[in-house]
Protein backbone atom coordinates (compact mmCIF):
# COMPACT_ATOMS: atom_id res chain seq x y z
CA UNK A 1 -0.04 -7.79 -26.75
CA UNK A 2 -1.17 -5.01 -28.94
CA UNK A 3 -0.76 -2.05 -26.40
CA UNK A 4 2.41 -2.83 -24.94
CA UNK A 5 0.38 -4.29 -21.63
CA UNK A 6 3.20 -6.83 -20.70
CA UNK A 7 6.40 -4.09 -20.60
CA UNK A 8 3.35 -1.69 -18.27
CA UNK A 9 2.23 -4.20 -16.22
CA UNK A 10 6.38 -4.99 -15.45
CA UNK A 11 7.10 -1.78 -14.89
CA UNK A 12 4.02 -1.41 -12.34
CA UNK A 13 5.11 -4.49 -10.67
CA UNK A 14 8.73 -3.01 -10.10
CA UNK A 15 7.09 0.37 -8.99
CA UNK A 16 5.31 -1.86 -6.17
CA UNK A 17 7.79 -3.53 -5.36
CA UNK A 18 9.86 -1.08 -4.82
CA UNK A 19 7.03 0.53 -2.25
CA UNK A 20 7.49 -2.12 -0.03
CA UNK A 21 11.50 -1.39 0.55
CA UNK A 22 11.27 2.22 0.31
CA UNK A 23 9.86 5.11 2.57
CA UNK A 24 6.23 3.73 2.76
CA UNK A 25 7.29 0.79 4.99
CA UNK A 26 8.21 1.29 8.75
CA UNK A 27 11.08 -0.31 10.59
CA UNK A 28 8.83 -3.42 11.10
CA UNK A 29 7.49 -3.74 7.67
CA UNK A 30 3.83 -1.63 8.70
CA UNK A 31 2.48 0.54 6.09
CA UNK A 32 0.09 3.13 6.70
CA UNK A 33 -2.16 1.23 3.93
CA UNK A 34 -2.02 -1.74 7.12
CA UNK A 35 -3.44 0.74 9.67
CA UNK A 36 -6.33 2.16 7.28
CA UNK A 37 -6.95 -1.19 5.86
CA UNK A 38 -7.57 -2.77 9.99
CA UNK A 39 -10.09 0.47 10.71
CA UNK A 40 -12.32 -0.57 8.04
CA UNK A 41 -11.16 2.37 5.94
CA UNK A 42 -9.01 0.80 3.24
CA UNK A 43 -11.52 0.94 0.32
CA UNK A 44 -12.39 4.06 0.56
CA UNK A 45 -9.28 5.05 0.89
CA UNK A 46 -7.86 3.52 -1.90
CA UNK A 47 -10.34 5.01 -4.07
CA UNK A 48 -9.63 8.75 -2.99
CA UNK A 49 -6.00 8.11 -4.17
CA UNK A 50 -7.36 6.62 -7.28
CA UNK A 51 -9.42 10.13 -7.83
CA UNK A 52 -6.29 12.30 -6.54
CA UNK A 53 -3.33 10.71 -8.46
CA UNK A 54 -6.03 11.13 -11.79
CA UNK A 55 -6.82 14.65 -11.08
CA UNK A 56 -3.19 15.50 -10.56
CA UNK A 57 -2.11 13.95 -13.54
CA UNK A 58 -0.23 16.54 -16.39
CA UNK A 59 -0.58 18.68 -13.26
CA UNK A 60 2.28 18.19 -11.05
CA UNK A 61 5.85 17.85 -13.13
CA UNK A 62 3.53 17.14 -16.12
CA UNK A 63 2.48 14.19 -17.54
CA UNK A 64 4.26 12.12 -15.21
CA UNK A 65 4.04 8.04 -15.55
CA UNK A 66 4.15 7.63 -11.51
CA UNK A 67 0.93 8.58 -10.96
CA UNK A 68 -0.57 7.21 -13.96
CA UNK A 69 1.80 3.75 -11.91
CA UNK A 70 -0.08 5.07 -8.11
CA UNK A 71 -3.76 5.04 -9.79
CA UNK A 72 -2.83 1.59 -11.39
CA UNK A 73 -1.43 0.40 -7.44
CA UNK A 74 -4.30 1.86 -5.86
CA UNK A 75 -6.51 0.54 -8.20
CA UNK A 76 -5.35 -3.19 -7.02
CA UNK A 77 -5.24 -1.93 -3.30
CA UNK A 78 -9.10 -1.04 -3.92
CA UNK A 79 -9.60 -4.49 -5.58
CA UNK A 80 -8.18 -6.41 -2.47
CA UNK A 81 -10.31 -4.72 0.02
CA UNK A 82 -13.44 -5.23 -2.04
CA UNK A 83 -12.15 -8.81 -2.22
CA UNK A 84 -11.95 -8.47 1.92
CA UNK A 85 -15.13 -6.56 2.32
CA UNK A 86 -17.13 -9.50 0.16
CA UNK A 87 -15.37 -12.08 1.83
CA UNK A 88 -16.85 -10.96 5.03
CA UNK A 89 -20.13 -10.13 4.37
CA UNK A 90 -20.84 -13.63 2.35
CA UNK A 91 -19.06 -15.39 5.86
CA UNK A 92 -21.67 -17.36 7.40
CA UNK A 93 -22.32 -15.82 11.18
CA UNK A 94 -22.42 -17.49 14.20
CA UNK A 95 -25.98 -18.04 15.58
C-alpha cells in the first residue's frame, strides 16, 4: 500500500496484543474495558479515550506513536460496541 498501512496496522496489532498480557488484564483475564462494556457504558467510553489520547497527542512526551496506537485501539473498541449496541436493538423481542 501507498501509506505504509500494512507495517501500521502490524504494529497496532502487536500494541493490542500486547494489552491483553500486560497490566490492563487482571489475574483472571478481566479488563476494566469488560466491566464498562457489561454496564452499557462501553461506547461511550471508548469514544472519550478516542477524544483524550487525540487531544494529548504532541502533548505528553511529544509526538508519541502510542497514543496515535490507543486512538487507533479505541477506535475498534468503539466499533465493536456499536456492532453490540445494533445487534441488540435490530433483535426481534419477545411478545
Amino acid at each position: 500500500m501507498k501509506f505504509n498501512e500494512h507495517t501500521n496496522l502490524n504494529d497496532v496489532l502487536d500494541y493490542i496484543e500486547k494489552t491483553y498480557s500486560g497490566h490492563y488484564t487482571s489475574e483472571n483475564g478481566i479488563q476494566s474495558m469488560d466491566l464498562i462494556s457489561s454496564s452499557g457504558r462501553g461506547l461511550d467510553f471508548c469514544l472519550g479515550n478516542v477524544m483524550k489520547y487525540a487531544a494529548r497527542y504532541g502533548k505528553k512526551n511529544g509526538a508519541n506513536k502510542i497514543d496515535l496506537m490507543k486512538i487507533i485501539h479505541y477506535t475498534l473498541l468503539a466499533m465493536n460496541e456499536h456492532d453490540i449496541k445494533e445487534s441488540n436493538e435490530t433483535r426481534p423481542t419477545n411478545t
